[in-house]
C-alpha atoms as a PDB file:
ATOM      1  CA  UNK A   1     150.519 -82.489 -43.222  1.00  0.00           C
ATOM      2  CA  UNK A   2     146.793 -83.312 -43.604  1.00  0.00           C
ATOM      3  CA  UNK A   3     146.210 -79.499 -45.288  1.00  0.00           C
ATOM      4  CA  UNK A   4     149.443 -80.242 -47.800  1.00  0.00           C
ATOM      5  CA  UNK A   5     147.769 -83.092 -48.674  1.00  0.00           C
ATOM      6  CA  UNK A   6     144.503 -81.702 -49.502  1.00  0.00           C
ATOM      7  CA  UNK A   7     146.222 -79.190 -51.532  1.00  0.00           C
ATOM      8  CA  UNK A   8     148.297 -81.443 -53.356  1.00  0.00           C
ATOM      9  CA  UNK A   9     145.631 -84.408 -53.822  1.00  0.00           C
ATOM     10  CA  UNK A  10     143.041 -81.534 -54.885  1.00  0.00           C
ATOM     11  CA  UNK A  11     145.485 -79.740 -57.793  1.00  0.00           C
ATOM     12  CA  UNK A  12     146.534 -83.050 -59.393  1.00  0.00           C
ATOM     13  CA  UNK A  13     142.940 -84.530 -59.750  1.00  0.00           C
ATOM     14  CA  UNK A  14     141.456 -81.120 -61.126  1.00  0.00           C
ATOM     15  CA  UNK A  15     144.773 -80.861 -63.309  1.00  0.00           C
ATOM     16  CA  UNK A  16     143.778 -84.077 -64.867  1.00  0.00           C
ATOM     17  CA  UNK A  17     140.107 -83.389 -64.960  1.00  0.00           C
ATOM     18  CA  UNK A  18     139.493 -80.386 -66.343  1.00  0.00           C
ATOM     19  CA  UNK A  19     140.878 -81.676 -69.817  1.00  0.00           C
ATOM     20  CA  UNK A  20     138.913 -84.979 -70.019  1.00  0.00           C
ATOM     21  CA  UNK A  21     135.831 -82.452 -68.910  1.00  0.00           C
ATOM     22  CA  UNK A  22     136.309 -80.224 -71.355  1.00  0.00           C
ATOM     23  CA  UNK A  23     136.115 -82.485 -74.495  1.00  0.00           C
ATOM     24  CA  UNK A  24     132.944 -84.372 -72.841  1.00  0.00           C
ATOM     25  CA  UNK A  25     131.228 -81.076 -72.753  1.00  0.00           C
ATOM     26  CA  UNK A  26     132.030 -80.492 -76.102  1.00  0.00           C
ATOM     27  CA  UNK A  27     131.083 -83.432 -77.251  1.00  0.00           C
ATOM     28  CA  UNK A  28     127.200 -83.171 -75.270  1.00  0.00           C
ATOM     29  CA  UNK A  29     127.292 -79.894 -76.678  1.00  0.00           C
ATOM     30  CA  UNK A  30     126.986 -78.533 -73.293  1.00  0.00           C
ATOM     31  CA  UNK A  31     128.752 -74.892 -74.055  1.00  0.00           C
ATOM     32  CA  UNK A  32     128.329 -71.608 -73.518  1.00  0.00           C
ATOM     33  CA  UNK A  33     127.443 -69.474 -76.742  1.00  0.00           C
ATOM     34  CA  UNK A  34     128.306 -65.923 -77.190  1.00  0.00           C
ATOM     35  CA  UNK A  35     125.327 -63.193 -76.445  1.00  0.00           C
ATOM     36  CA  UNK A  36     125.039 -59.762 -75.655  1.00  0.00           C
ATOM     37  CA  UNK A  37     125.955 -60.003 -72.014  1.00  0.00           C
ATOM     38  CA  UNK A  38     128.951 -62.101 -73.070  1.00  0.00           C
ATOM     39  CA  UNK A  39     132.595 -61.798 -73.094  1.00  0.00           C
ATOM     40  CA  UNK A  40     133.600 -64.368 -75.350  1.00  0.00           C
ATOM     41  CA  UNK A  41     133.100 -64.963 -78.771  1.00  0.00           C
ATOM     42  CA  UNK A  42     133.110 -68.320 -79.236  1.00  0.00           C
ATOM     43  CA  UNK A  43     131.308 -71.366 -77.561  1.00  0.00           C
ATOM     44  CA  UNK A  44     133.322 -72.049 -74.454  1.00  0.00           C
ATOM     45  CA  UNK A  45     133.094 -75.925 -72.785  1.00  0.00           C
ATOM     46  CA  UNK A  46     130.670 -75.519 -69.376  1.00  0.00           C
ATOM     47  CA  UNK A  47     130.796 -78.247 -66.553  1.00  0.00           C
ATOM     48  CA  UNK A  48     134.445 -76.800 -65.212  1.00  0.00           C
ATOM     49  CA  UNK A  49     132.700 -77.499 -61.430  1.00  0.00           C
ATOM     50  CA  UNK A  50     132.839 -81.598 -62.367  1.00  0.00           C
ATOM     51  CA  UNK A  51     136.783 -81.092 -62.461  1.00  0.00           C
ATOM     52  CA  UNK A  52     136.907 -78.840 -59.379  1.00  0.00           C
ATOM     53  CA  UNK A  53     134.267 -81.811 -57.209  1.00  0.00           C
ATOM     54  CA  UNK A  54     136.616 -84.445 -58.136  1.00  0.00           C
ATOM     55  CA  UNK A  55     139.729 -82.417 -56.537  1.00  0.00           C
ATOM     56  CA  UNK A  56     137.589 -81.347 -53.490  1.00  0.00           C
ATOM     57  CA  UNK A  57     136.523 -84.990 -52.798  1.00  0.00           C
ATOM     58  CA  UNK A  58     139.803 -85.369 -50.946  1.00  0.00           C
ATOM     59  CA  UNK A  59     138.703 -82.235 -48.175  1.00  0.00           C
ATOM     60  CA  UNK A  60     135.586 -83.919 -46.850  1.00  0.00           C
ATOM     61  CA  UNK A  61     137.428 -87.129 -46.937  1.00  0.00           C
ATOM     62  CA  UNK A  62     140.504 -85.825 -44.667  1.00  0.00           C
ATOM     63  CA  UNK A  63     138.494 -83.732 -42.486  1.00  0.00           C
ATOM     64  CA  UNK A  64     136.337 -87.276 -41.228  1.00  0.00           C
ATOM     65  CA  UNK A  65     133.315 -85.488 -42.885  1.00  0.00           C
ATOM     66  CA  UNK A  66     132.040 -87.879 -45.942  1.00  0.00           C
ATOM     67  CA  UNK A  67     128.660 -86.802 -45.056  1.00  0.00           C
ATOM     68  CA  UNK A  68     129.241 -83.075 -46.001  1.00  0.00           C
ATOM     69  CA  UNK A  69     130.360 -84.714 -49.866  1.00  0.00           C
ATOM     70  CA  UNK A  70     126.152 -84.998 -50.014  1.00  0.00           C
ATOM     71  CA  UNK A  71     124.855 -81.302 -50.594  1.00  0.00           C
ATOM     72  CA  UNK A  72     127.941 -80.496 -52.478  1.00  0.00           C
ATOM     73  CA  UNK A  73     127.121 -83.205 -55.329  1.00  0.00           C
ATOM     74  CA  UNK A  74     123.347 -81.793 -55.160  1.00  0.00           C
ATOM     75  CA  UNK A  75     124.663 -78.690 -55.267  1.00  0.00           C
ATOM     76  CA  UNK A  76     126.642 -79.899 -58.854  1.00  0.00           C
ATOM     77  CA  UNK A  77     124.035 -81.655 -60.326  1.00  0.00           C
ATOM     78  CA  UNK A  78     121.458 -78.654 -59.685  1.00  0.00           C
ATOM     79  CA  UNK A  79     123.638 -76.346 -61.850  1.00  0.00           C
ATOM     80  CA  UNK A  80     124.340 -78.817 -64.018  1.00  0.00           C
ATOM     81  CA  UNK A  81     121.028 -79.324 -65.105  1.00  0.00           C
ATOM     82  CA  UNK A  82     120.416 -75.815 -65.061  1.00  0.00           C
ATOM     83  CA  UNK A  83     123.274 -75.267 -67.636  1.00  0.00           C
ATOM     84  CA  UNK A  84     121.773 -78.501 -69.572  1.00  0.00           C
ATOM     85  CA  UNK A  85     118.253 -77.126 -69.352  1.00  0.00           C
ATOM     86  CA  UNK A  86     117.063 -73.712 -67.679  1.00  0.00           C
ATOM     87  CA  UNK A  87     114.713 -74.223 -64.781  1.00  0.00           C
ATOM     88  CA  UNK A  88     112.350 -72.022 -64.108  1.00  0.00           C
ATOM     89  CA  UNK A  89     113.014 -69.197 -61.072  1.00  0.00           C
ATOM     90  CA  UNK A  90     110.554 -70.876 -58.778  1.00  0.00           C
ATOM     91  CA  UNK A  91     111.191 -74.239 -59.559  1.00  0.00           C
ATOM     92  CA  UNK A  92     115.191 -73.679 -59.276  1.00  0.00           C
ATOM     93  CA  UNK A  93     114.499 -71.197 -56.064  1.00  0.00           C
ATOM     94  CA  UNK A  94     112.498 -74.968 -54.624  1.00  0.00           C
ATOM     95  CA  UNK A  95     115.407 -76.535 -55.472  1.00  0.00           C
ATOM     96  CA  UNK A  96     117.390 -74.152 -53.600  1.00  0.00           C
ATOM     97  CA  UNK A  97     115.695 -74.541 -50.224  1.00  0.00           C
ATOM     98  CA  UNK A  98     116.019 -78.475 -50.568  1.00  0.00           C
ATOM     99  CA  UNK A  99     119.567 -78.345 -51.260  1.00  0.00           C
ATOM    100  CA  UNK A 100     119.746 -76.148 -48.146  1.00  0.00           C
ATOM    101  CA  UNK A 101     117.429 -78.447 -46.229  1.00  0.00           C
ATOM    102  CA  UNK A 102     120.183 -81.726 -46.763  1.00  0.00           C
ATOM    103  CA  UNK A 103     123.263 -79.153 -46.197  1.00  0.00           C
ATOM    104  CA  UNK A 104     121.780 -78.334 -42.550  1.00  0.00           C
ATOM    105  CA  UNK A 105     121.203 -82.136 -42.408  1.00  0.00           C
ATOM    106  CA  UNK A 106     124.522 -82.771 -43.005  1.00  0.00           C
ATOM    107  CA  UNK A 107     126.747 -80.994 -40.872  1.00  0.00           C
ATOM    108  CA  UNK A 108     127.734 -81.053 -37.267  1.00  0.00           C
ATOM    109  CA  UNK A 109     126.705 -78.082 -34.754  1.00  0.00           C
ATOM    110  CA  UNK A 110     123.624 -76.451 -32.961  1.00  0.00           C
ATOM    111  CA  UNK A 111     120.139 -76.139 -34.517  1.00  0.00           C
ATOM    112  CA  UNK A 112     120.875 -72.231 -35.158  1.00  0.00           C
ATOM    113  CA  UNK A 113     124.178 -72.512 -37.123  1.00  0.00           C
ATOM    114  CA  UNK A 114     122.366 -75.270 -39.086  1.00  0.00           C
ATOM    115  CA  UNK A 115     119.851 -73.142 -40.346  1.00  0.00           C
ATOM    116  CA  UNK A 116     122.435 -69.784 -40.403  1.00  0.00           C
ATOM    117  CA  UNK A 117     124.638 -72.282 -42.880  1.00  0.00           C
ATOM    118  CA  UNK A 118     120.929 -73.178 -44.689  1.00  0.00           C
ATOM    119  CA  UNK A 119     120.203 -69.627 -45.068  1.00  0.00           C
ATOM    120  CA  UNK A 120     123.992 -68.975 -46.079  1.00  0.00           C
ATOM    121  CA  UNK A 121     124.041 -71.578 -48.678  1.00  0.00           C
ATOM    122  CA  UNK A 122     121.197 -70.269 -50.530  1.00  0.00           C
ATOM    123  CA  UNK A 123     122.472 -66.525 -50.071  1.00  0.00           C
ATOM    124  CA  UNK A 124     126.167 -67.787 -51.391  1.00  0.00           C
ATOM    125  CA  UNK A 125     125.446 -69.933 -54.495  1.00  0.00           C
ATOM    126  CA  UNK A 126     123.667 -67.488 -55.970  1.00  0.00           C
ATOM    127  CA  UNK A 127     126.327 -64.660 -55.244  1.00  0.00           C
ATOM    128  CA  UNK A 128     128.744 -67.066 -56.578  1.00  0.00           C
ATOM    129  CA  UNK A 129     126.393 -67.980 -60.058  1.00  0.00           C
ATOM    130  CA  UNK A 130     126.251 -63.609 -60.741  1.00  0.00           C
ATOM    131  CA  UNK A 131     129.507 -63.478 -60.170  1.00  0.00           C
ATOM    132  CA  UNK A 132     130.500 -66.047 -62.810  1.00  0.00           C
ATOM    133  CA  UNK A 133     130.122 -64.265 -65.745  1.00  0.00           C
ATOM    134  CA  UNK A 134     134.100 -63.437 -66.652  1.00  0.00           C
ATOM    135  CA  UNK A 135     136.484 -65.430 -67.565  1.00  0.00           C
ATOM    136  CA  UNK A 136     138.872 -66.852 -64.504  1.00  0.00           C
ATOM    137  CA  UNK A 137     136.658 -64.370 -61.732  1.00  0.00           C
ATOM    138  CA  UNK A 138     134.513 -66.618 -59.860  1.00  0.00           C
ATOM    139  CA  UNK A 139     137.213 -69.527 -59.459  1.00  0.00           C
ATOM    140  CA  UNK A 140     140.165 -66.524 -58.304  1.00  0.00           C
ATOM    141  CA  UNK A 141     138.018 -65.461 -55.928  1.00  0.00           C
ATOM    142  CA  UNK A 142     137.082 -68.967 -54.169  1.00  0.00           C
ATOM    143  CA  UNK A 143     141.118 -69.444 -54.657  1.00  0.00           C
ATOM    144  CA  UNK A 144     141.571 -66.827 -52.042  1.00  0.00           C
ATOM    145  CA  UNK A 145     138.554 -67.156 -49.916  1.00  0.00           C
ATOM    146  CA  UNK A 146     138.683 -70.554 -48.814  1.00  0.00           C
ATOM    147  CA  UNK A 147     142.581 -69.438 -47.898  1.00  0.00           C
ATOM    148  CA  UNK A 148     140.506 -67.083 -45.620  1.00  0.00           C
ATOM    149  CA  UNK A 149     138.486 -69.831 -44.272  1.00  0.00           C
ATOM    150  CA  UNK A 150     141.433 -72.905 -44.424  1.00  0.00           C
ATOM    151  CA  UNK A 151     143.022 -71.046 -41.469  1.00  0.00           C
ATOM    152  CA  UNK A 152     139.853 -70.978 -39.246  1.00  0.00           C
ATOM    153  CA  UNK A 153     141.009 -74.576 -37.817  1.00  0.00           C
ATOM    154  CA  UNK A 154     138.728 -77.004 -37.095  1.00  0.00           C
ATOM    155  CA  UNK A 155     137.246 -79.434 -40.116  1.00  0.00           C
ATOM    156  CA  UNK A 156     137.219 -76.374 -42.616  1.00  0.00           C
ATOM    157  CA  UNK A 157     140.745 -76.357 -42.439  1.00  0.00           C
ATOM    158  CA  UNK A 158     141.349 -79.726 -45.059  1.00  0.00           C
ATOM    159  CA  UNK A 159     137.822 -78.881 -46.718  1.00  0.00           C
ATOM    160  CA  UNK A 160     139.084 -74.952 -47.889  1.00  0.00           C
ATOM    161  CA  UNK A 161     142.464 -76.696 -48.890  1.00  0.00           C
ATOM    162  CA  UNK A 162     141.414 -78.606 -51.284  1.00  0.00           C
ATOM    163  CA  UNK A 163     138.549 -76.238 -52.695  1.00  0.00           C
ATOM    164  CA  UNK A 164     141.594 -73.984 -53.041  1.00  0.00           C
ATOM    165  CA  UNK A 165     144.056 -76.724 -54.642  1.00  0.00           C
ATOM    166  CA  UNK A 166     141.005 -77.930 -56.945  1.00  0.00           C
ATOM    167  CA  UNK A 167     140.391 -74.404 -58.251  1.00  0.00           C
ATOM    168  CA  UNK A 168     143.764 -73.581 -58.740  1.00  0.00           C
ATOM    169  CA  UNK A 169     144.098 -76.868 -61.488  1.00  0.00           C
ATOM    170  CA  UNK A 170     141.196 -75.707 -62.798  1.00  0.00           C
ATOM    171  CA  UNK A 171     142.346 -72.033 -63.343  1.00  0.00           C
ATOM    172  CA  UNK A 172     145.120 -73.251 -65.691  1.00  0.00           C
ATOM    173  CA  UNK A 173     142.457 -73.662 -68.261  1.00  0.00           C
ATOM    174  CA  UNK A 174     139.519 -71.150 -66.733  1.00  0.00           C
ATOM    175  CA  UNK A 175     142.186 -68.052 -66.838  1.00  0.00           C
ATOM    176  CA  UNK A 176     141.289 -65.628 -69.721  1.00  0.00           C
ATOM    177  CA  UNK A 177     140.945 -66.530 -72.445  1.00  0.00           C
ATOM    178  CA  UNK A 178     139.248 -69.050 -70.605  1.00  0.00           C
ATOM    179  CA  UNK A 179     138.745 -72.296 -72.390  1.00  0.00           C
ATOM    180  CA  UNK A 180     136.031 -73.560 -69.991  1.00  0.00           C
ATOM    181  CA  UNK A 181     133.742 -72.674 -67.883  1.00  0.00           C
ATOM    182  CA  UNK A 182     132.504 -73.633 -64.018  1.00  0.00           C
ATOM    183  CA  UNK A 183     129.073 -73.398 -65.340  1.00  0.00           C
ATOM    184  CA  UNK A 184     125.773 -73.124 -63.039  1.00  0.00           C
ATOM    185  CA  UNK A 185     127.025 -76.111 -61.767  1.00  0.00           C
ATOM    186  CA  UNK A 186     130.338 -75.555 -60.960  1.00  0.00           C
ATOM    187  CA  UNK A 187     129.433 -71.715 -59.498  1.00  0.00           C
ATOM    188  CA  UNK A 188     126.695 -73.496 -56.823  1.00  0.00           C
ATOM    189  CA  UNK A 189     129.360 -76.204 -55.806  1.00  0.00           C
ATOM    190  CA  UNK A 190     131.364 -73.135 -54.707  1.00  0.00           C
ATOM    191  CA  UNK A 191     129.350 -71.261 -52.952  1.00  0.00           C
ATOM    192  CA  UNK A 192     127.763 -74.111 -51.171  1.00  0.00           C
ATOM    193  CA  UNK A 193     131.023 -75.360 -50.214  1.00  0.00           C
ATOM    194  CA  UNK A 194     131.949 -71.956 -48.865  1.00  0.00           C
ATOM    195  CA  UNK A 195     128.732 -71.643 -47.446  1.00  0.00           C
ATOM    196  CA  UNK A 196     129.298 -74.833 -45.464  1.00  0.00           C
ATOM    197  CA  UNK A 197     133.049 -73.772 -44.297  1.00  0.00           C
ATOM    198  CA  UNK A 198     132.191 -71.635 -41.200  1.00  0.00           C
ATOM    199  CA  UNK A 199     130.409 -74.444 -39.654  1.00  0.00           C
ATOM    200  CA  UNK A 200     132.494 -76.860 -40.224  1.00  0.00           C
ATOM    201  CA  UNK A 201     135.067 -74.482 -38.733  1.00  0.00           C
ATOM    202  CA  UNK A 202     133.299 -76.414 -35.207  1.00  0.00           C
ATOM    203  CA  UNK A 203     131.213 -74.565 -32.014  1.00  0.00           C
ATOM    204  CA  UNK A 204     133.570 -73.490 -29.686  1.00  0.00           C
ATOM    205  CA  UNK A 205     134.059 -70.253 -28.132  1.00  0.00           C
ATOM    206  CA  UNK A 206     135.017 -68.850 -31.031  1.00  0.00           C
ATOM    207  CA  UNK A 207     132.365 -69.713 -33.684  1.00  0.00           C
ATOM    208  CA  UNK A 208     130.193 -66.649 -33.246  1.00  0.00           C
ATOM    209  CA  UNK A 209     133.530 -64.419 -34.518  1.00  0.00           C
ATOM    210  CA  UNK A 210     133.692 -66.911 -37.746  1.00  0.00           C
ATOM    211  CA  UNK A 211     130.582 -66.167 -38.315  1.00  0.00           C
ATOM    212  CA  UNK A 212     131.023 -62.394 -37.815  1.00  0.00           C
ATOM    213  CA  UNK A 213     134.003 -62.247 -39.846  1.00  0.00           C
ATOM    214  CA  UNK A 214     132.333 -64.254 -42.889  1.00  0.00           C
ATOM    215  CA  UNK A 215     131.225 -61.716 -45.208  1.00  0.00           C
ATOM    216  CA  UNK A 216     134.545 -60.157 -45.138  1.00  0.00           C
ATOM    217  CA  UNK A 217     136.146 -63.824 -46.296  1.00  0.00           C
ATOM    218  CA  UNK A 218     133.853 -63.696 -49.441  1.00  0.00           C
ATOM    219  CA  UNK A 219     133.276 -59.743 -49.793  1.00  0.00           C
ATOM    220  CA  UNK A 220     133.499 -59.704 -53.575  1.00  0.00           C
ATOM    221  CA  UNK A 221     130.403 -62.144 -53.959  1.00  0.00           C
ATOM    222  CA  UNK A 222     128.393 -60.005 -51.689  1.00  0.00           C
ATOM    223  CA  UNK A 223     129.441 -56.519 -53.029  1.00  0.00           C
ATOM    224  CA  UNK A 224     128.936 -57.604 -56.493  1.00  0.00           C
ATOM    225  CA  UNK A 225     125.573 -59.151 -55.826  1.00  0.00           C
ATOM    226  CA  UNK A 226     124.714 -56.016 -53.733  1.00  0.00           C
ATOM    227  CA  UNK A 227     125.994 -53.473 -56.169  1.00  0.00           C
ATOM    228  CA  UNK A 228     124.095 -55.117 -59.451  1.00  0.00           C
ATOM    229  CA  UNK A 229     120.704 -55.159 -56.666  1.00  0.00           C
ATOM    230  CA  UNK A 230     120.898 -51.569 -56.015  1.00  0.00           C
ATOM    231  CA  UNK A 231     121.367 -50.616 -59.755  1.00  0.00           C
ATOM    232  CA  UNK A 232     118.759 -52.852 -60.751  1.00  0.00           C
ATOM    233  CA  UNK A 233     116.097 -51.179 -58.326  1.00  0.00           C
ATOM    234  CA  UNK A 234     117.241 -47.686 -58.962  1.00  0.00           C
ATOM    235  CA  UNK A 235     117.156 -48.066 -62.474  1.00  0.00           C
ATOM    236  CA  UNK A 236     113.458 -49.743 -62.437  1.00  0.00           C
ATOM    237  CA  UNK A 237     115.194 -53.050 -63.954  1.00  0.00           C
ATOM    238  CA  UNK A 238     113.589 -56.376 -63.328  1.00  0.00           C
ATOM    239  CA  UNK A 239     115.847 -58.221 -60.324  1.00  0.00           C
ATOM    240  CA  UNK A 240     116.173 -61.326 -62.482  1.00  0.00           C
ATOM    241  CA  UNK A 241     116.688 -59.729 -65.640  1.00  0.00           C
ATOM    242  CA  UNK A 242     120.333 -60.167 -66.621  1.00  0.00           C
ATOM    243  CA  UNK A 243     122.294 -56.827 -67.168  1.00  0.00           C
ATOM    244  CA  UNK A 244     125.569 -55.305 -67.129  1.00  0.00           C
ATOM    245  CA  UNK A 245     125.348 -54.339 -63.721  1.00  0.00           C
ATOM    246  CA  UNK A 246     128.120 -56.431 -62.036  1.00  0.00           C
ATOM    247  CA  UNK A 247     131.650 -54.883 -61.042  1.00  0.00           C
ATOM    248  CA  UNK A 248     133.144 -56.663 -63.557  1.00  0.00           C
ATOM    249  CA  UNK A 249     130.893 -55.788 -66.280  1.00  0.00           C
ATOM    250  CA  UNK A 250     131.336 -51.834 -65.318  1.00  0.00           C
ATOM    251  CA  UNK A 251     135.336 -51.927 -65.652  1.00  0.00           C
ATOM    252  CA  UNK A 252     134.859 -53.503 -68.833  1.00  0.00           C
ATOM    253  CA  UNK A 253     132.502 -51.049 -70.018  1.00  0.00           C
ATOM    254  CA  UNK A 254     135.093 -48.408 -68.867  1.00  0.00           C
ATOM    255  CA  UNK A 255     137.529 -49.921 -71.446  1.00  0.00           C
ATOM    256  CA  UNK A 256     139.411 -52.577 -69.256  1.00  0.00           C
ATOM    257  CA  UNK A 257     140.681 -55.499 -70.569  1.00  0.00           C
ATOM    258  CA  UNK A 258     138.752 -59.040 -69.541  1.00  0.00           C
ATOM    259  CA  UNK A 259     142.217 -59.630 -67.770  1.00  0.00           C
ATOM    260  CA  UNK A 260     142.161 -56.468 -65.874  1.00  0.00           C
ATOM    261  CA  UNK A 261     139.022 -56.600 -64.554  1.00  0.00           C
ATOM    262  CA  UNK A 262     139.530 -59.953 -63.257  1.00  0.00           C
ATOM    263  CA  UNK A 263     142.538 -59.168 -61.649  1.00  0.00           C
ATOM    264  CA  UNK A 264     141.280 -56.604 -60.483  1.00  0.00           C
ATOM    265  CA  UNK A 265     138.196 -57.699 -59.043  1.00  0.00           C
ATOM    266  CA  UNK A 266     140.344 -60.826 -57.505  1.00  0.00           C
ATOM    267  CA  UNK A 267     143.003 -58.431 -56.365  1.00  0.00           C
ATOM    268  CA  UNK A 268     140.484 -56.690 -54.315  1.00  0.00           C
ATOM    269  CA  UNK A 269     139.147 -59.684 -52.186  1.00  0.00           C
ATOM    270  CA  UNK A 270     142.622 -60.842 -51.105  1.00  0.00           C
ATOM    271  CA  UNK A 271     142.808 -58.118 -48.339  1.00  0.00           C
ATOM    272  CA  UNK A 272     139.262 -58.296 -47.258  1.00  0.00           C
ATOM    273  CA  UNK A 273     139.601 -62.405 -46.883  1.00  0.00           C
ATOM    274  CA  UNK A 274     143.016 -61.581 -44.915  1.00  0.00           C
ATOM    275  CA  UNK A 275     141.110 -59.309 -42.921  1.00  0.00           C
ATOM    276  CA  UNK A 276     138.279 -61.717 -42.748  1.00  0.00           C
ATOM    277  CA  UNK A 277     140.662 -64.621 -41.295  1.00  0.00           C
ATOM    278  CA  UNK A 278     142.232 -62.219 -38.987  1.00  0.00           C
ATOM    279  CA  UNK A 279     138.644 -60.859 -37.287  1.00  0.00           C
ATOM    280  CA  UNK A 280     137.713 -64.620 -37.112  1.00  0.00           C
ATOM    281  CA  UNK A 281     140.864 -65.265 -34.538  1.00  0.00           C
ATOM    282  CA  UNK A 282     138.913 -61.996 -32.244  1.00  0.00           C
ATOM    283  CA  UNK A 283     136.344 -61.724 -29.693  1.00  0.00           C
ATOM    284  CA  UNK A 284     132.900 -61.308 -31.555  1.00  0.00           C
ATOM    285  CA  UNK A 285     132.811 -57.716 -30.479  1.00  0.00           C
ATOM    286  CA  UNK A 286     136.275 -57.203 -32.247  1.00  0.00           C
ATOM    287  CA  UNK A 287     135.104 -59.174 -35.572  1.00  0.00           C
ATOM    288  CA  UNK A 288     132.144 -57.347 -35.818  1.00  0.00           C
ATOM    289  CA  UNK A 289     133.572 -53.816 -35.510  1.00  0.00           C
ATOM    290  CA  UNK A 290     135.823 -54.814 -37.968  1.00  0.00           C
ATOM    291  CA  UNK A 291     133.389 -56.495 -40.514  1.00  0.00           C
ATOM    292  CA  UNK A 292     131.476 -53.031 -40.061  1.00  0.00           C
ATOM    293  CA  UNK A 293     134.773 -51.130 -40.865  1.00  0.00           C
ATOM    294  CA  UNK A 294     135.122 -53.623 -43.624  1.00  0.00           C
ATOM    295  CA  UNK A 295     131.553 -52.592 -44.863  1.00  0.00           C
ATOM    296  CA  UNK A 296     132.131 -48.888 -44.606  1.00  0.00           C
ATOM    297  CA  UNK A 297     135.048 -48.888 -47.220  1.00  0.00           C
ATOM    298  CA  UNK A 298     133.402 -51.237 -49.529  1.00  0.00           C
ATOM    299  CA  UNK A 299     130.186 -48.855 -49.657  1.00  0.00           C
ATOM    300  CA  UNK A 300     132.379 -45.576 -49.461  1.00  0.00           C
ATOM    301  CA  UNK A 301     134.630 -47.212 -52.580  1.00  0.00           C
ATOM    302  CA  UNK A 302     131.045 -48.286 -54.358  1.00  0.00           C
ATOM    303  CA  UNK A 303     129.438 -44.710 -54.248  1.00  0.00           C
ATOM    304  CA  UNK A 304     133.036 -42.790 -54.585  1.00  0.00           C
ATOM    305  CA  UNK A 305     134.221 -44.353 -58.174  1.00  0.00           C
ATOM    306  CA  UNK A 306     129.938 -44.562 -59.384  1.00  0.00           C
ATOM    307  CA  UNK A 307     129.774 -48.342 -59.361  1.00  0.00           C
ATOM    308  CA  UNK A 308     126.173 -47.359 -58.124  1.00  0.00           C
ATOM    309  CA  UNK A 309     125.506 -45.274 -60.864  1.00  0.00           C
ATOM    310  CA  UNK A 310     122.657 -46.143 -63.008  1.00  0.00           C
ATOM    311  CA  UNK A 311     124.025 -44.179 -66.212  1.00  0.00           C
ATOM    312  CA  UNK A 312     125.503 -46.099 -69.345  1.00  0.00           C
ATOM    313  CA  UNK A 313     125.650 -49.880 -68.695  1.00  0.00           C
ATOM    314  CA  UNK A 314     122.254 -51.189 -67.645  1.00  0.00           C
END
């Protein structure tokens, strides 16, 4: 009842939000403008994430874990600024390790799984952020992976819930044409809340397979992030140099539709986050032979259909 709750509590609020957001970004003038690397041609409203925090209050709340509500509003207000006014890389990077510093803080279990979720959280929002860059992507893809993660058990149960309910209001108005955006700061509110998920998920006998089985739960953020590395370095392009690198950007280049590529690209993480949340329920052995096999396929599909290439796009 507690998870239906979540869900339910999570869509409404977002629902309502996202609206109300989206005409107090455009009145701050806090949009995104077209550019070269964009997909939209007109200024679209940013600060989606302040919708989707408001729905996901009601996770932390139901779970008994108020405390966890911390990071995630640091995590918000980072981006948010960052979207206001663009930090610099090491100053935002500084930023980073803070936010990462309160997150371990925050949450229950052992020193080491504090600092694996520290070291996660860092990883994760900035997976999330490059993968944010097409209309409805980033928020489909936390849709289904905190469905991965909600049936762990355990206090990520309500907390996934609602990050899924919240997203899904949003997505009404984030779906292409999308007529806002999660922004910096709504991207690094997702992946520090999934970053946070597996340890919440508790430490008992079966937390090491969680943690095995967590890259295939949010596979597309770490392919994509991989893929757009590897073409960056083989190409001789500057890591922080924005590019059409990503997955996303490729299919479009290829002459799919915005729509299509999302789908596409969210179609592909639903069976790795099923097979995620079934390697979690294994022995660690078992989750980590099949977060290997997981691995295998995405790297034989990456190099088989020249995702790696370095021709054309960059």
């Amino acid at each position: 009842m507690d998870g239906v709750v979540a869900v339910a509590v999570a869509f409404s609020v977002a629902l309502v939000a996202t609206p109300l957001v989206m005409r107090a970004a455009a009145h701050l003038g806090v949009v995104d403008r077209p550019g070269p690397l964009k997909t939209h041609r007109t200024p679209v409203a940013y600060l989606g994430g302040v919708a989707v925090f408001l729905g996901l209050v009601a996770g932390p709340l139901i779970a008994g874990r108020p405390l966890v509500l911390v990071p995630l509003a640091l995590a918000l207000a980072l981006g948010a600024a960052d979207d206001t006014r663009p930090l610099p890389a090491r100053a935002r990077l500084a930023a980073e390790l803070a936010l990462a510093a309160v997150a371990a803080a925050c949450v229950p279990g052992p020193a080491l799984a504090r600092i694996a979720t520290a070291g996660l959280l860092v990883v994760l929002l900035n997976a999330v952020n490059l993968l944010d860059g097409q209309d409805g992507l980033a928020a489909g893809f936390g849709v289904f992976a905190a469905l991965g993660f909600a049936t762990l058990g355990g206090d990520s149960t309500p907390v996934a819930l609602a990050l899924a309910g919240a997203l899904g209001g949003f997505l009404i108005f984030n779906r292409p044409p999308a007529r806002i955006y999660l922004g910096d700061g709504g991207a690094y509110l997702l992946g520090s809340t999934l970053a946070l998920l597996p340890v919440l998920h508790g430490s008992g006998t079966d937390a090491l397979s969680v943690w095995f089985a967590t890259p295939l739960l949010v596979a597309l953020a770490f392919t994509d992030t991989a893929i757009a590395i590897l073409r960056r370095l083989r190409a001789h392009v500057p890591l922080f140099e924005g590019d059409r690198s990503h997955v996303y950007d490729q299919l479009v280049d290829r002459g799919w539709s915005v729509p299509a590529s999302t789908l596409w690209c969210v179609g592909a993480q639903v069976p790795f986050a099923a097979a995620g949340a079934i390697a979690a329920h294994l022995d660690p052995g078992w989750a980590l032979t099949v977060t290997g096999a997981g691995s295998l396929v995405v790297a034989t599909v990456a190099m088989g259909s020249g995702l790696l290439s370095t021709e054309g796009a960059l």
